[in-house]
N, C-alpha and C. Protein backbone atom coordinates (compact mmCIF):
# COMPACT_ATOMS: atom_id res chain seq x y z
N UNK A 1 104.81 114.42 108.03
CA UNK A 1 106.16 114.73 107.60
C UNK A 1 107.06 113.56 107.97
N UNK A 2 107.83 113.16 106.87
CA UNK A 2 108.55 112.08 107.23
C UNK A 2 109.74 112.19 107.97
N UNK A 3 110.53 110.85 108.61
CA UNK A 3 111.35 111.31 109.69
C UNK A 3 112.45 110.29 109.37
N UNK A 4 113.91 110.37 109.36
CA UNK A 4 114.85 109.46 108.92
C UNK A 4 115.84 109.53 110.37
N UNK A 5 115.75 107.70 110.54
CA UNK A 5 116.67 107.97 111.55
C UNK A 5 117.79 106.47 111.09
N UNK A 6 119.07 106.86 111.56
CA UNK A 6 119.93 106.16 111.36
C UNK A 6 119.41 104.85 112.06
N UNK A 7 119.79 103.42 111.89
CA UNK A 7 119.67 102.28 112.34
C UNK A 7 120.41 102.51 114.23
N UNK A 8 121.36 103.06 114.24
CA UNK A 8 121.97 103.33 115.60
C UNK A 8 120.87 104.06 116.53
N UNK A 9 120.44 105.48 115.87
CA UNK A 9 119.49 106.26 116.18
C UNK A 9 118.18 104.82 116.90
N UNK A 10 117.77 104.76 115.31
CA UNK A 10 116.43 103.59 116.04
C UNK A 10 116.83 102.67 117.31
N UNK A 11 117.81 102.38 116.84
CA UNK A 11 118.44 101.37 118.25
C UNK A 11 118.19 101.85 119.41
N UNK A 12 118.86 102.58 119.49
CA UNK A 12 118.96 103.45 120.90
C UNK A 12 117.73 104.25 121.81
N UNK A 13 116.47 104.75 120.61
CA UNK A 13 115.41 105.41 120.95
C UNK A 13 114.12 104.96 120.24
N UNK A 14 113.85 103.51 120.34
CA UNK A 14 112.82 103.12 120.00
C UNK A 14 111.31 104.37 120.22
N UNK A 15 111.11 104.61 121.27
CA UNK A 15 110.39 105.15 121.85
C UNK A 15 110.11 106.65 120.94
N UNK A 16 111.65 107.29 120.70
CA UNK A 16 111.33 108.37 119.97
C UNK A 16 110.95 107.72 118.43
N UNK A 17 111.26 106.59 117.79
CA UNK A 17 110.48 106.22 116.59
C UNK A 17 109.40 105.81 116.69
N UNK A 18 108.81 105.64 117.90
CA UNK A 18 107.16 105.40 117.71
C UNK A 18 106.33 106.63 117.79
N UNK A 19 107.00 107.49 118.69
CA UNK A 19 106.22 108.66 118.55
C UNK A 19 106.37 109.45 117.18
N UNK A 20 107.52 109.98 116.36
CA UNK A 20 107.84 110.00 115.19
C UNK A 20 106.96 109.59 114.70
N UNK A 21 106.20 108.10 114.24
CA UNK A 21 105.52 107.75 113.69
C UNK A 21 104.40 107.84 113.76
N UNK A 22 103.73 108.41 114.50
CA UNK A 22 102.50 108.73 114.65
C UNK A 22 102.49 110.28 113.87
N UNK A 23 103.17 110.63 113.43
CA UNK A 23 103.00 112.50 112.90
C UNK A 23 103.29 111.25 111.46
N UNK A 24 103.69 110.26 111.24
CA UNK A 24 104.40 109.83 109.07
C UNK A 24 104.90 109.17 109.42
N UNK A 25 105.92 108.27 108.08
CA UNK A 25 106.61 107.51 108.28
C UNK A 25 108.24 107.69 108.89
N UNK A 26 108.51 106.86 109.37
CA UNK A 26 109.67 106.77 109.73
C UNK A 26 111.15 106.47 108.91
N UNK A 27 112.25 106.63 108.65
CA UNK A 27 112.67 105.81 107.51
C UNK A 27 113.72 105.30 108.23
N UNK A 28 114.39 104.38 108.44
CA UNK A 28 115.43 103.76 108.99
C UNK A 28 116.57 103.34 108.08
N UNK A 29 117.57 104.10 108.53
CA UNK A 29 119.04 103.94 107.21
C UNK A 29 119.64 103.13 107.41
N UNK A 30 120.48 102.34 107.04
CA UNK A 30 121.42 101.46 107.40
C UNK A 30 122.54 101.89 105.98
N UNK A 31 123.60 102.19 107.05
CA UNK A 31 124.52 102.60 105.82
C UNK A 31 124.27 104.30 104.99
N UNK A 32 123.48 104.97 105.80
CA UNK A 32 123.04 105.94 104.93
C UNK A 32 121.84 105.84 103.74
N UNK A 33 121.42 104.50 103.53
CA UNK A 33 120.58 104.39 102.71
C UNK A 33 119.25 103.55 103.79
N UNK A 34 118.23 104.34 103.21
CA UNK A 34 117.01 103.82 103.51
C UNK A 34 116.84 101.99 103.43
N UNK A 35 116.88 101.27 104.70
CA UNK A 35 116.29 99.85 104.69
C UNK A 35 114.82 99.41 105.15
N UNK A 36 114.28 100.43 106.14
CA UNK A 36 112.95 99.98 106.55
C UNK A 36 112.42 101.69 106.74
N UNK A 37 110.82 100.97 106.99
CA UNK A 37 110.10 102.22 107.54
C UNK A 37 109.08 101.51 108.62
N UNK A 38 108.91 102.76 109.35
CA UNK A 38 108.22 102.63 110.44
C UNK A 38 107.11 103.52 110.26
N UNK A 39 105.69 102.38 110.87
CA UNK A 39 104.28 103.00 110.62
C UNK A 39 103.48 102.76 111.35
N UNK A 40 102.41 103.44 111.82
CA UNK A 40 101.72 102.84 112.96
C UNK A 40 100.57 101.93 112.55
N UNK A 41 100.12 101.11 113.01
CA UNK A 41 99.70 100.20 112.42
C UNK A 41 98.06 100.70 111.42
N UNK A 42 97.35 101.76 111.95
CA UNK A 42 96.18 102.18 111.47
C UNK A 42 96.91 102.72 109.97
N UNK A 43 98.33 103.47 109.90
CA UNK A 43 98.57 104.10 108.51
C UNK A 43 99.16 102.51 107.67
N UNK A 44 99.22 101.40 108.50
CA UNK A 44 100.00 100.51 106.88
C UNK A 44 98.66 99.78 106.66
N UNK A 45 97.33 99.75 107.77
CA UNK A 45 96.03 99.17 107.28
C UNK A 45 95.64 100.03 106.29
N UNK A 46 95.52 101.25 106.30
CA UNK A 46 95.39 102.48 105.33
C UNK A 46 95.63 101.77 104.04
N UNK A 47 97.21 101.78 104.42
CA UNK A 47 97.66 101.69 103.12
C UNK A 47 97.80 100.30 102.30
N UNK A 48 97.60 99.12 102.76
CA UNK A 48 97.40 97.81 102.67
C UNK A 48 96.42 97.69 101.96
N UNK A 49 94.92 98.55 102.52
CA UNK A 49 93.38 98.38 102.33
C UNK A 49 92.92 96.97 102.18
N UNK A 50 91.73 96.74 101.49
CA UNK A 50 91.11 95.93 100.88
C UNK A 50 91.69 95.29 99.68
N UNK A 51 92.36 94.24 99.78
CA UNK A 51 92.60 93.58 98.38
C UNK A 51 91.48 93.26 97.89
N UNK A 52 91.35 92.62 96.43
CA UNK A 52 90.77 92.43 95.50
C UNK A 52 90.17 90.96 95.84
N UNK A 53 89.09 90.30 95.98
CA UNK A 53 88.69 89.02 95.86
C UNK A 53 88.74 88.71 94.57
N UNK A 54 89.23 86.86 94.54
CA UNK A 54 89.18 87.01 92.90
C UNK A 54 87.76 86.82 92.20
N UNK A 55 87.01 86.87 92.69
CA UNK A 55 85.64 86.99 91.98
C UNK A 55 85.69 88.45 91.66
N UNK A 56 86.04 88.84 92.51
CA UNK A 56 85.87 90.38 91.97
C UNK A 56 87.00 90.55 90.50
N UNK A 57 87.60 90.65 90.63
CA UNK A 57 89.09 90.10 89.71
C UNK A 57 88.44 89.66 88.26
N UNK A 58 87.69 88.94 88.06
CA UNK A 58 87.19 88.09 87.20
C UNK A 58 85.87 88.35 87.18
N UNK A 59 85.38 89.30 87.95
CA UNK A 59 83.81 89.10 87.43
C UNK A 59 83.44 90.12 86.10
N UNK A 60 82.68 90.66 85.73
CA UNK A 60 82.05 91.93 85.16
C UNK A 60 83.26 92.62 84.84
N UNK A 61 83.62 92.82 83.65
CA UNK A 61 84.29 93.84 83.60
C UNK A 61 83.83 95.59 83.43
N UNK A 62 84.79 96.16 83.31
CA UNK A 62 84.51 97.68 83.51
C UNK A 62 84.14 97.95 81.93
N UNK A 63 83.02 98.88 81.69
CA UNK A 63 82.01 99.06 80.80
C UNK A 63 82.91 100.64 80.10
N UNK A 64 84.18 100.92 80.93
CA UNK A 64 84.92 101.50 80.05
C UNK A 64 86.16 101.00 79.59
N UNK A 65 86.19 99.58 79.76
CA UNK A 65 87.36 98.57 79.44
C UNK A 65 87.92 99.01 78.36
N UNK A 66 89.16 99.25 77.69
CA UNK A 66 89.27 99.42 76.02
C UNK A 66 89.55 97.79 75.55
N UNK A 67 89.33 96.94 76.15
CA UNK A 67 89.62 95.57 75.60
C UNK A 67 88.94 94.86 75.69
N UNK A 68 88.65 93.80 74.85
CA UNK A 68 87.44 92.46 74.98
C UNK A 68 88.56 91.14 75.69
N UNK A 69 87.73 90.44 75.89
CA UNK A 69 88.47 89.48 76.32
C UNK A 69 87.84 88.14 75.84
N UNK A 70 88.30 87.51 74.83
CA UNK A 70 87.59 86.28 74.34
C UNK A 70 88.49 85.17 73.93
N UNK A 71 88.39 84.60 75.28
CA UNK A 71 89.54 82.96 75.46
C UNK A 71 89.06 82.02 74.15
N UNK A 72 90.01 81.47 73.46
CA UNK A 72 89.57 80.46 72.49
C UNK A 72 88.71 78.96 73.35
N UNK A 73 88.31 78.23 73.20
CA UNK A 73 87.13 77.20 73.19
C UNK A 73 88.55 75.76 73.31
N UNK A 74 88.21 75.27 74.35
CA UNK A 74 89.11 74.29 74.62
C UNK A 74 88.75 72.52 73.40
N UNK A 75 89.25 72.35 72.80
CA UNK A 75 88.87 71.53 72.14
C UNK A 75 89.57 70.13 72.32
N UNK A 76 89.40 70.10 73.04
CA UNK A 76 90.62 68.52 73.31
C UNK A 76 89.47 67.24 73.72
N UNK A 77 89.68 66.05 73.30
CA UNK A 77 88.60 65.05 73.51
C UNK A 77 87.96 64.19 74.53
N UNK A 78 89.57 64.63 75.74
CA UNK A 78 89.32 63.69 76.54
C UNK A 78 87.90 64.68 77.45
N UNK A 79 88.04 65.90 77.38
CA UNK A 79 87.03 66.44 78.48
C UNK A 79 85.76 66.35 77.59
N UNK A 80 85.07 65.95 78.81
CA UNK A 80 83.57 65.55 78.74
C UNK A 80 82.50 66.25 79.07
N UNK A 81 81.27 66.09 78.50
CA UNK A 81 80.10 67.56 79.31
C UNK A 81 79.87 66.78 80.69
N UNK A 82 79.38 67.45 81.67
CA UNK A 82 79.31 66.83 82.94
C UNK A 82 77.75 66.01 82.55
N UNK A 83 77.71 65.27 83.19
CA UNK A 83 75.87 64.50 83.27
C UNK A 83 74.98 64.69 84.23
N UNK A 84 74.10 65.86 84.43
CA UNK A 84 73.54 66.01 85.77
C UNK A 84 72.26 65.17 85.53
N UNK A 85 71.63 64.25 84.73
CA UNK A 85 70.77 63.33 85.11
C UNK A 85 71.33 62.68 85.76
């Protein structure tokens, strides 16, 4: 359950926003409007996860893709085939 505390509030009772944060997020107002949140660090790894490698990104696509993907053929003269003899 989330927990909103004024910027003064946080000021004053760090301690009660860490514990707060261990039950959800925290929300910190400034002005009455939401500027930050507070999380314990296992819920923003949560929520961070695993990004994407770009091999992964680019490899295989998904076999329920609705789209092909077929780059046109670079035709310009100066590039050369490589020579592995």
């Amino acid at each position: 359950m989330p927990t909103t505390l004024s910027s003064r509030e946080f000021n004053q009772d760090v301690g009660r926003a860490k514990k707060a944060a261990q039950h959800g997020p925290v929300f910190i107002t400034d002005r009455g409007q939401p500027s930050h949140v507070l999380l314990t660090i296992a819920e923003y790894r949560r929520l961070a996860g695993k990004g994407m490698s770009l091999a992964e990104a680019v490899g295989d696509p998904n076999p329920d893709a609705d789209f092909e993907f077929g780059p046109p053929r670079l035709r310009n003269s100066s590039f050369k085939p490589a020579d592995f003899d």
